[in-house]
N, C-alpha and C. Protein backbone atom coordinates (compact mmCIF):
# COMPACT_ATOMS: atom_id res chain seq x y z
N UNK A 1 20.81 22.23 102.17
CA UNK A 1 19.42 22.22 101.79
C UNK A 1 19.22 22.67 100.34
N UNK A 2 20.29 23.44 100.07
CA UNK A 2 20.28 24.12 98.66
C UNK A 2 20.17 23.12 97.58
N UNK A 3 20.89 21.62 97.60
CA UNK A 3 21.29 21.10 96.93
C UNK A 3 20.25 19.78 96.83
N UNK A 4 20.03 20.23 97.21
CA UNK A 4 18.25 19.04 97.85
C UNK A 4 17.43 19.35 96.66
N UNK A 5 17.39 21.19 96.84
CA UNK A 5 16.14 21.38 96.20
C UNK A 5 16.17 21.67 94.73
N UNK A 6 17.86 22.15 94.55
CA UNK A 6 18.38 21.93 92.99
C UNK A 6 18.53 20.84 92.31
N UNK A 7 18.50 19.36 93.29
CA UNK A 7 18.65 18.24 92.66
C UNK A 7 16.84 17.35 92.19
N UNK A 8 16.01 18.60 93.22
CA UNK A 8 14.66 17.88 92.91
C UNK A 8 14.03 18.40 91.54
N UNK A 9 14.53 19.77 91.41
CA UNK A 9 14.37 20.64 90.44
C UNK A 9 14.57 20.11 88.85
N UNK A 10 16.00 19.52 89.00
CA UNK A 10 16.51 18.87 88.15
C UNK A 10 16.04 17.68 87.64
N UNK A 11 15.47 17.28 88.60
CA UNK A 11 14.73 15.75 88.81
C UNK A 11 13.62 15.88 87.87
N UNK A 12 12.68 16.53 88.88
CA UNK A 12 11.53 17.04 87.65
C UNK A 12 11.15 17.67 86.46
N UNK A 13 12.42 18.48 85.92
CA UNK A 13 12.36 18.80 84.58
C UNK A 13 13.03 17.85 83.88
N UNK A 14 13.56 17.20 84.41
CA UNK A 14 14.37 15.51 82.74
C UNK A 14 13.32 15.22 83.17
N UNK A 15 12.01 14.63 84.21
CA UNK A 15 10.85 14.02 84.23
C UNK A 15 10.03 14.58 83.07
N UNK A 16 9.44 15.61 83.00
CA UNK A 16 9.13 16.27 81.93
C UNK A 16 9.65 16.29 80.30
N UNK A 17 11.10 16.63 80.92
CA UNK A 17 11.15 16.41 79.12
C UNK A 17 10.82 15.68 78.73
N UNK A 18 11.11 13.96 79.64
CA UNK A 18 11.54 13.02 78.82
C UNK A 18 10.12 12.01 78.50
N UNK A 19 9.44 12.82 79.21
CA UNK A 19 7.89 12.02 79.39
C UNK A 19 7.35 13.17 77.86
N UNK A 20 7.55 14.42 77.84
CA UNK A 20 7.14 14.73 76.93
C UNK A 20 7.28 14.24 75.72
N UNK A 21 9.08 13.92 75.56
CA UNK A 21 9.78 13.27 74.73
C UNK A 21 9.20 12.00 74.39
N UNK A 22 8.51 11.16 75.01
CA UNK A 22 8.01 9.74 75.11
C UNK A 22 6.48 10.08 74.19
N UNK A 23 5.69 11.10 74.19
CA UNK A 23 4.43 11.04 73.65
C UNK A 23 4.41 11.70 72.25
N UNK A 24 5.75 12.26 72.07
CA UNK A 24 5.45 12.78 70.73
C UNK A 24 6.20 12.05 69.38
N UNK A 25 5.74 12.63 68.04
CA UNK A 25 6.39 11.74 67.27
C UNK A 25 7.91 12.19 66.60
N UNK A 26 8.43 11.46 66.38
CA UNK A 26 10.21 11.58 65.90
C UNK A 26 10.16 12.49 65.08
N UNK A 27 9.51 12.39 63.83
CA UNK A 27 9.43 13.84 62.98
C UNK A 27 9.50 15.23 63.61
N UNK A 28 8.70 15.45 64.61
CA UNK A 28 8.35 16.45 65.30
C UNK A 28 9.55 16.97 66.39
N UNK A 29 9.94 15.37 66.80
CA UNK A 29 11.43 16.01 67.56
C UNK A 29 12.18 16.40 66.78
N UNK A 30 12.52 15.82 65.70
CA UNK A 30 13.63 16.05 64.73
C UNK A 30 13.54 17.35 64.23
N UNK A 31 12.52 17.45 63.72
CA UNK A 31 12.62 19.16 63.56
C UNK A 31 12.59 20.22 64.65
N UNK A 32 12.42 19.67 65.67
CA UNK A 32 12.44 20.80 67.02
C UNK A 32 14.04 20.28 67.05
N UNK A 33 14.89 19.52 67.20
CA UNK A 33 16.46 19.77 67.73
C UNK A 33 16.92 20.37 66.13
N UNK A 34 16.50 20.22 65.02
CA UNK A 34 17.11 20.73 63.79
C UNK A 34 16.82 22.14 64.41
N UNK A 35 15.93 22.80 64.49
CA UNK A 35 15.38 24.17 64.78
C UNK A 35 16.25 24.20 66.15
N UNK A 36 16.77 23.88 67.21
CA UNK A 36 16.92 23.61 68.23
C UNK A 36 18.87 24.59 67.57
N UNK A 37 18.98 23.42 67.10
CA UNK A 37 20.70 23.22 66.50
C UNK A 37 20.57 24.89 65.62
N UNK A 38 20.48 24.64 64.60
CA UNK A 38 20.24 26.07 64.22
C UNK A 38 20.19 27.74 65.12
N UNK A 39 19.32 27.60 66.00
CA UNK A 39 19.01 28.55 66.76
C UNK A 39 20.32 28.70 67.96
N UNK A 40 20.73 28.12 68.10
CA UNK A 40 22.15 27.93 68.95
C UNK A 40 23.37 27.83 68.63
N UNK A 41 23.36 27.70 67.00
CA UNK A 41 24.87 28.11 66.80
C UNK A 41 24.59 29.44 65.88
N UNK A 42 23.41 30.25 65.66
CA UNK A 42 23.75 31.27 65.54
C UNK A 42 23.82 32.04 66.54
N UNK A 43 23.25 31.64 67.71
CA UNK A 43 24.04 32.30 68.77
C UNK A 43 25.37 32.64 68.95
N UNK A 44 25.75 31.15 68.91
CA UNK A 44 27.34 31.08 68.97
C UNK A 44 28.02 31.96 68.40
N UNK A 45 27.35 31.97 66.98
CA UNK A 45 28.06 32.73 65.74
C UNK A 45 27.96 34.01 66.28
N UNK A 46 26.67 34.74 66.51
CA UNK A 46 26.92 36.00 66.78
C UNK A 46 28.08 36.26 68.23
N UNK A 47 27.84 35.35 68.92
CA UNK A 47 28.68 35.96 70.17
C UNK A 47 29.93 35.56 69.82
N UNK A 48 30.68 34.89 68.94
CA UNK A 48 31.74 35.05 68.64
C UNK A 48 32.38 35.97 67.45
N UNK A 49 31.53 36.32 66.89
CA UNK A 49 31.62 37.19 65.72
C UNK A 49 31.49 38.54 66.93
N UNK A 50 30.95 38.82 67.79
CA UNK A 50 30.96 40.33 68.59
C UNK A 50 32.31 40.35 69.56
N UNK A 51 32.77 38.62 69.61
CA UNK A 51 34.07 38.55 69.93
C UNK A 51 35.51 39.23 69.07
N UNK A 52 34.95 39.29 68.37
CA UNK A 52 36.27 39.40 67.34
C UNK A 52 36.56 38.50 66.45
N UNK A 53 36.16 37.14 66.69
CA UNK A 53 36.52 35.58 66.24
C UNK A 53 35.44 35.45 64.66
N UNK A 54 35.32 36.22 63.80
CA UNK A 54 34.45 35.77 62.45
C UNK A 54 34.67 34.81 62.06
N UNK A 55 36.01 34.38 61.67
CA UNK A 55 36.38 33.34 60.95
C UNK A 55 36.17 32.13 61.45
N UNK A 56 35.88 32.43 63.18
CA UNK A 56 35.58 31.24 63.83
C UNK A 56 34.41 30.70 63.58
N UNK A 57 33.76 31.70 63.73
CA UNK A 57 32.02 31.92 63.97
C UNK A 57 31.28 31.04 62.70
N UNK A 58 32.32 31.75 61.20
CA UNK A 58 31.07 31.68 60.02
C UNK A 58 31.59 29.29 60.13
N UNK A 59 32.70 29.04 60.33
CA UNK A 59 32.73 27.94 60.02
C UNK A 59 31.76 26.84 61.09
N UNK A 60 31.59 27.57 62.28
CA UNK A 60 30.91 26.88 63.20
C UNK A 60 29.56 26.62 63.14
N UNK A 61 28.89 28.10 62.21
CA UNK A 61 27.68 28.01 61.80
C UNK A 61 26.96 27.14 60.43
N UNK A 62 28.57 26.96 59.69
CA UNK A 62 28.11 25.78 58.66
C UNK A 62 28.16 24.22 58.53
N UNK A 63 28.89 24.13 59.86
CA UNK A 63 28.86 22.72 60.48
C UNK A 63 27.70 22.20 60.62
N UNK A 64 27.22 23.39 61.83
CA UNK A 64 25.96 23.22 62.52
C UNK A 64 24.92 22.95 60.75
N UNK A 65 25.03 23.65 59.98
CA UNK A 65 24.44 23.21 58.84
C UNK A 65 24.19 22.05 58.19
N UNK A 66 25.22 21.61 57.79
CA UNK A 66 25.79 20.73 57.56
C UNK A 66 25.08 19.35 57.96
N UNK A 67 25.22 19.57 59.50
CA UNK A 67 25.03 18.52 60.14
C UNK A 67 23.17 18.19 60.44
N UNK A 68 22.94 19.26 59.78
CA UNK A 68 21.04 18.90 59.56
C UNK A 68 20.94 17.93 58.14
N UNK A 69 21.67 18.32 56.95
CA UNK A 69 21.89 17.89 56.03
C UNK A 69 20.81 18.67 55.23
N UNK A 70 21.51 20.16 55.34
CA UNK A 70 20.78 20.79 54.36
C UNK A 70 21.49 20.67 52.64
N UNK A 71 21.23 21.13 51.64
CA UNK A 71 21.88 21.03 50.50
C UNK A 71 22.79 22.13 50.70
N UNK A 72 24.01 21.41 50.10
CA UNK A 72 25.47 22.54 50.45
C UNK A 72 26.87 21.53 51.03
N UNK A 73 27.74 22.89 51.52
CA UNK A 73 28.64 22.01 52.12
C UNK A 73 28.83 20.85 53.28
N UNK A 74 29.11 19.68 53.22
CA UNK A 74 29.45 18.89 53.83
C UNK A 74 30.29 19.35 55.12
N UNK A 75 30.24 18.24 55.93
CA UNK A 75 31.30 19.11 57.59
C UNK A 75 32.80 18.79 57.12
N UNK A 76 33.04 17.27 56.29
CA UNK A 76 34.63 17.24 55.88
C UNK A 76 34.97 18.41 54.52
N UNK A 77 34.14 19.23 54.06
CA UNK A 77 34.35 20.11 52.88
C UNK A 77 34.45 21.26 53.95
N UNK A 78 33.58 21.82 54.60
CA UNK A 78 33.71 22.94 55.80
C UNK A 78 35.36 22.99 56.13
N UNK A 79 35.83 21.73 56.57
CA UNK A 79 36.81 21.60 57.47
C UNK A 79 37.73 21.82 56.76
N UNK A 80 37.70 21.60 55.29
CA UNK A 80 38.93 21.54 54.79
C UNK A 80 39.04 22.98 54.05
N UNK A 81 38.28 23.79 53.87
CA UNK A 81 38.09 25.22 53.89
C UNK A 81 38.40 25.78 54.69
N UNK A 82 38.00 25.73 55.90
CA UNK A 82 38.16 26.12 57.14
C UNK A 82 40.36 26.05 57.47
N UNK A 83 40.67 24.85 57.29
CA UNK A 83 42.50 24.36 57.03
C UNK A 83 42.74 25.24 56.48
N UNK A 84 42.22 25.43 55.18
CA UNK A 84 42.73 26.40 53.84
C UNK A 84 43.01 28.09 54.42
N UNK A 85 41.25 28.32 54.60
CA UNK A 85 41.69 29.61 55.54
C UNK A 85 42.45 29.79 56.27
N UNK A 86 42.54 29.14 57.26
CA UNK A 86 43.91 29.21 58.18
C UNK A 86 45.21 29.12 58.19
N UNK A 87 46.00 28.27 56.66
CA UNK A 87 47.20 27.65 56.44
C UNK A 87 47.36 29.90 55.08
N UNK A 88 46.23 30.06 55.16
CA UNK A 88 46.16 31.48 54.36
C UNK A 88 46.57 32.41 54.93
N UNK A 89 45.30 32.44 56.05
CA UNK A 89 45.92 33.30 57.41
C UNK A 89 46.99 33.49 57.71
N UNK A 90 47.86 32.30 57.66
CA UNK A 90 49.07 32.19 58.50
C UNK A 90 50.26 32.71 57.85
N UNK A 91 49.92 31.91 56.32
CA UNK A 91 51.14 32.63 55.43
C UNK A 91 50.94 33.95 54.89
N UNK A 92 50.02 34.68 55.27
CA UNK A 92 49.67 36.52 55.18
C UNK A 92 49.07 36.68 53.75
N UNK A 93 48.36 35.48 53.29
CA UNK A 93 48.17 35.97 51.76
C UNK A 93 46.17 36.06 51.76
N UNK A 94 45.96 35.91 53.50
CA UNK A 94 44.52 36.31 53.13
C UNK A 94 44.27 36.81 54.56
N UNK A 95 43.46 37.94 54.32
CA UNK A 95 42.97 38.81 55.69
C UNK A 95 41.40 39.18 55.53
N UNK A 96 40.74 38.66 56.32
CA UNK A 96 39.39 38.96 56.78
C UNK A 96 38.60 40.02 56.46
N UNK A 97 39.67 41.35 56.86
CA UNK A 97 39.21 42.33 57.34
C UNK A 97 39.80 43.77 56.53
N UNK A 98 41.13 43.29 55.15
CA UNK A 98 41.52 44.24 54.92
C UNK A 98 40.81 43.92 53.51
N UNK A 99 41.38 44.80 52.74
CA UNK A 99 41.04 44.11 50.89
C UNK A 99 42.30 44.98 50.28
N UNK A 100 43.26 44.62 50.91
CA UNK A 100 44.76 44.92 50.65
C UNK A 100 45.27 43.52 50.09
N UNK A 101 44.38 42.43 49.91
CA UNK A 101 44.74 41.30 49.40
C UNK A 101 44.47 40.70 48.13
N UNK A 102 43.66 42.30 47.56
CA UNK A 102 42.65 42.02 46.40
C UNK A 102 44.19 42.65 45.16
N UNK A 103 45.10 43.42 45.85
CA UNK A 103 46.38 43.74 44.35
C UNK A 103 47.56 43.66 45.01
N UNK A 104 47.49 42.63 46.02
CA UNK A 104 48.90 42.04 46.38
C UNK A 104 48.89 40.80 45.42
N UNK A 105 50.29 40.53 44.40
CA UNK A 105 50.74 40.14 43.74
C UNK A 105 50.75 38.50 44.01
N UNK A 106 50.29 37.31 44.03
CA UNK A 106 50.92 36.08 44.88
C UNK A 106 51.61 35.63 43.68
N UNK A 107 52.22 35.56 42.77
CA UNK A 107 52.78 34.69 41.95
C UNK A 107 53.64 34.09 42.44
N UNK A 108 53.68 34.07 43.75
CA UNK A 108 55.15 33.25 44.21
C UNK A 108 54.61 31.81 45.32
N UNK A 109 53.86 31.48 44.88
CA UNK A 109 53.16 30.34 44.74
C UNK A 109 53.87 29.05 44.77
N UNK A 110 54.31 28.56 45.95
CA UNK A 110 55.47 27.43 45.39
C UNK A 110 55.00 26.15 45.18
N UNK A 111 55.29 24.89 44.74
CA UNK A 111 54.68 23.36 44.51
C UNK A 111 54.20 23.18 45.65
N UNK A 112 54.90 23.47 46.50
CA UNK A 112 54.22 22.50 48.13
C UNK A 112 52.98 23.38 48.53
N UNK A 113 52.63 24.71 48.17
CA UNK A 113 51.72 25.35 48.84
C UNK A 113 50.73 25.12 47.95
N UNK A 114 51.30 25.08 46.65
CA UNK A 114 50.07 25.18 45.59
C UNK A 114 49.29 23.41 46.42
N UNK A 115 50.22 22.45 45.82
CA UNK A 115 49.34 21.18 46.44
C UNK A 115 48.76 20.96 47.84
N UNK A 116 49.12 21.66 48.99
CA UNK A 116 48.40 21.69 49.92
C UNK A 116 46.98 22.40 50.00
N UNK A 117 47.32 23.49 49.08
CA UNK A 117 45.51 23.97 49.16
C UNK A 117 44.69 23.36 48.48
N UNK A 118 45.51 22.68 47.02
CA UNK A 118 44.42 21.92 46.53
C UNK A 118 43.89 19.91 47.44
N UNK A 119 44.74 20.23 48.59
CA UNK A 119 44.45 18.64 49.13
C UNK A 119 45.33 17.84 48.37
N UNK A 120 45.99 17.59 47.86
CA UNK A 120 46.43 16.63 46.57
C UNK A 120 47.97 16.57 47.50
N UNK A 121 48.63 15.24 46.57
CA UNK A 121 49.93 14.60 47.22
C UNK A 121 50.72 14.68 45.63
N UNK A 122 52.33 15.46 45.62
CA UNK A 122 52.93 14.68 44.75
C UNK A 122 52.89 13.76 43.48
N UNK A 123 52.62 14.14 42.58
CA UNK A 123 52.76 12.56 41.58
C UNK A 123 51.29 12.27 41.13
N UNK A 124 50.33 12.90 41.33
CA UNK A 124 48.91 12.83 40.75
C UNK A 124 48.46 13.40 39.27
N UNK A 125 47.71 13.03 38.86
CA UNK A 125 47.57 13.64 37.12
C UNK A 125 46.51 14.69 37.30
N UNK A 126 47.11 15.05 35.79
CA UNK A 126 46.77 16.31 35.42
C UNK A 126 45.39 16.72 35.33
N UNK A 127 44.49 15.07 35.41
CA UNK A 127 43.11 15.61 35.62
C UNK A 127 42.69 15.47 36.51
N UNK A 128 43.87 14.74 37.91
CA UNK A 128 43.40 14.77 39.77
C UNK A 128 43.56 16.65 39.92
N UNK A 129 44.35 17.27 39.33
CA UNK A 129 44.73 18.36 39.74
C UNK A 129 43.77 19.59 39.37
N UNK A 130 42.75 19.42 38.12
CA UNK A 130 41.87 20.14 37.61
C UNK A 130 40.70 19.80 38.22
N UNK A 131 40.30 18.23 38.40
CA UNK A 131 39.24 17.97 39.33
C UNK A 131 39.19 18.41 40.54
N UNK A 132 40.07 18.76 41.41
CA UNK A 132 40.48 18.93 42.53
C UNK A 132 40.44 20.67 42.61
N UNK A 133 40.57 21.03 42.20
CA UNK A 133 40.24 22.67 41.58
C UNK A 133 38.95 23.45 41.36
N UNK A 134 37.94 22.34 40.10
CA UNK A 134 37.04 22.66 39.81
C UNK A 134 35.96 22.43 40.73
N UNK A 135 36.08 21.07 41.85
CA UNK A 135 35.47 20.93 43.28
C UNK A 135 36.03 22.04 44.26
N UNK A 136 37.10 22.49 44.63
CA UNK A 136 36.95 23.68 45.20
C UNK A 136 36.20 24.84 44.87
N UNK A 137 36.70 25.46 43.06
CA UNK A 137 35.95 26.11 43.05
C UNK A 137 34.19 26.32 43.06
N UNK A 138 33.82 24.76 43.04
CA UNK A 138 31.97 24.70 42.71
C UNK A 138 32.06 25.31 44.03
N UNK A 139 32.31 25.46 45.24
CA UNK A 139 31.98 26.11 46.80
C UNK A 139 32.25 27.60 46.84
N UNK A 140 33.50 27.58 46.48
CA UNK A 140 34.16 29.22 46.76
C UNK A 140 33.60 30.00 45.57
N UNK A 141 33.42 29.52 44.65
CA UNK A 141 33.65 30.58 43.05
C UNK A 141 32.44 31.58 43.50
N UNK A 142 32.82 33.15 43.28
CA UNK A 142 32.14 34.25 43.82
C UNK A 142 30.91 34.20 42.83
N UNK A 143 30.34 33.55 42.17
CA UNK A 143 29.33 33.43 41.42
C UNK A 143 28.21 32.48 42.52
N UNK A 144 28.64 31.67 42.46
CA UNK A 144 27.95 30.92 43.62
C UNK A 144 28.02 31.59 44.81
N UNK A 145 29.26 31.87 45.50
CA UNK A 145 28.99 32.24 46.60
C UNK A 145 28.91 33.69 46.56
N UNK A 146 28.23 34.84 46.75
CA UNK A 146 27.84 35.83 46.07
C UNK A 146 29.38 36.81 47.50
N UNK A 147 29.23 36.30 48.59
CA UNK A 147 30.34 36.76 49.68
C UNK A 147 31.36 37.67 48.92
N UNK A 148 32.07 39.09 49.63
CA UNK A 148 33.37 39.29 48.59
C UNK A 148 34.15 38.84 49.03
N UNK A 149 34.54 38.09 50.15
CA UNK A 149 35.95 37.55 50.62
C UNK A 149 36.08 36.05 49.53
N UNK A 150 35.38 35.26 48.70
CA UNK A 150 35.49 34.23 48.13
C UNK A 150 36.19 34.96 47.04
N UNK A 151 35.96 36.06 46.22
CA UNK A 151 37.08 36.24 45.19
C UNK A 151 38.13 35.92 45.61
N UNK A 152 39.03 36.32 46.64
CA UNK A 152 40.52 36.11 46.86
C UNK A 152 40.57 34.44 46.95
N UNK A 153 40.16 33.28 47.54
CA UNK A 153 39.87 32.45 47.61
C UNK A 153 39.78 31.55 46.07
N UNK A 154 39.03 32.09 45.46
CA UNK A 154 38.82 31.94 44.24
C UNK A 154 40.34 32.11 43.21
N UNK A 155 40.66 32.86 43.36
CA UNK A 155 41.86 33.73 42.87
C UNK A 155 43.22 32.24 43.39
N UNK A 156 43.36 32.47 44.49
CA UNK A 156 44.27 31.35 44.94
C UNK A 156 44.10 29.85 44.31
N UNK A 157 42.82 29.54 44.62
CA UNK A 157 42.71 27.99 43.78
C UNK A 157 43.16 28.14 42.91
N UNK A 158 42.97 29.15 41.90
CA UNK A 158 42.94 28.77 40.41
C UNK A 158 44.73 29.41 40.16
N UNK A 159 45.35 29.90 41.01
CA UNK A 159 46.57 29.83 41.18
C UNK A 159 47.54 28.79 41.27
N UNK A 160 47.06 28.07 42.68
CA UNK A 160 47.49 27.04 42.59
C UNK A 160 47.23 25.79 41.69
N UNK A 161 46.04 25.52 41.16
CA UNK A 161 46.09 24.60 39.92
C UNK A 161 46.83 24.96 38.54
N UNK A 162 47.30 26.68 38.62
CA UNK A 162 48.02 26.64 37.38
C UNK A 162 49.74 26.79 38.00
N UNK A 163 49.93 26.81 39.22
CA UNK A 163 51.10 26.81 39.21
C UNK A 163 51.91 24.92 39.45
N UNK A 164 50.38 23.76 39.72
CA UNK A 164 51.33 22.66 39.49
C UNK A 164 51.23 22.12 38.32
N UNK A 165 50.10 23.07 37.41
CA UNK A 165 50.07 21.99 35.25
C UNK A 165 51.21 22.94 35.00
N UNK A 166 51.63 24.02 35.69
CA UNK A 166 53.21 24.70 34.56
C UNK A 166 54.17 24.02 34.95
N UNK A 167 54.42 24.03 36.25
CA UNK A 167 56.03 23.31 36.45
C UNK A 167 55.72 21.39 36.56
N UNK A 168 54.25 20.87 36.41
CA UNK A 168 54.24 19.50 36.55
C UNK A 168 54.32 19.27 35.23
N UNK A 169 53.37 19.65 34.79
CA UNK A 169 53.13 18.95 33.25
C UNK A 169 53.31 19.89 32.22
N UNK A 170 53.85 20.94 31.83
CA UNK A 170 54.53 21.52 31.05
C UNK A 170 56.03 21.30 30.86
């Protein structure tokens, strides 16, 4: 009987929405699911940020951005930040949570790591490699992004673009 009355329940609220949905105008929806979207992934954000998960949280909340098409980062620029952080994470040269990363030394920066953070392949010129740099930094550079975790970030790009013009094109 339970399932009777959960399925009538169900019945009559998509009746509702969708009749509501039917009389109003698109503008008006659009900004109620933009407001909608928004309001639900900072949820997300906070309940994964009280998880422990920040790094998860802040990229999930700029998707959700993103994907209104506010001015800012794009979801394939997010994502590839998001790679960066993580390929950082992994090799211990960036931490969230300490700022023991702000006079650890990286000069040991090798070709393959430098070109993976900047996105770039092998064999590209010297002004794919500065363009490719100066578009990272327009996002991360701690001027723009006022955040203190973007200095270290900042710091690395401009590492890696000088460690492939010394050993590429010097």
């Amino acid at each position: 009987m339970n399932i009777i009355i959960t399925g009538i329940i169900i019945f009559v609220v998509t009746f509702l929405l969708l009749s509501w949905f039917a009389k109003q105008k698109t503008q008006k929806i659009a900004k109620g699911v933009r407001s909608l979207i928004i309001i639900l992934s900072l949820l997300v954000a906070i309940i994964l940020a009280i998880g422990g998960r920040i790094l998860f949280s802040l990229p999930l909340f700029f998707l959700a951005i993103s994907a209104l098409k506010i001015k800012g980062l794009t979801a394939f620029q997010i994502w590839q930040i998001w790679r960066l952080l993580n390929y950082l994470r992994a090799s211990g040269r960036y931490s969230h949570f300490s700022n023991n990363n702000q006079t650890r030394p990286s000069s040991n920066l090798s070709n393959e790591e430098a070109y993976k953070i900047l996105g770039l392949q092998k064999g590209c010129s010297k002004e794919e490699v500065i363009k490719a740099a100066n578009g990272l930094q327009k996002k991360i550079h701690p001027d723009v992004n006022p955040n203190a975790n973007t200095e270290r970030l900042s710091q690395i790009v401009n590492e890696a673009k000088e460690t492939i013009i010394r050993s590429e094109f010097s």
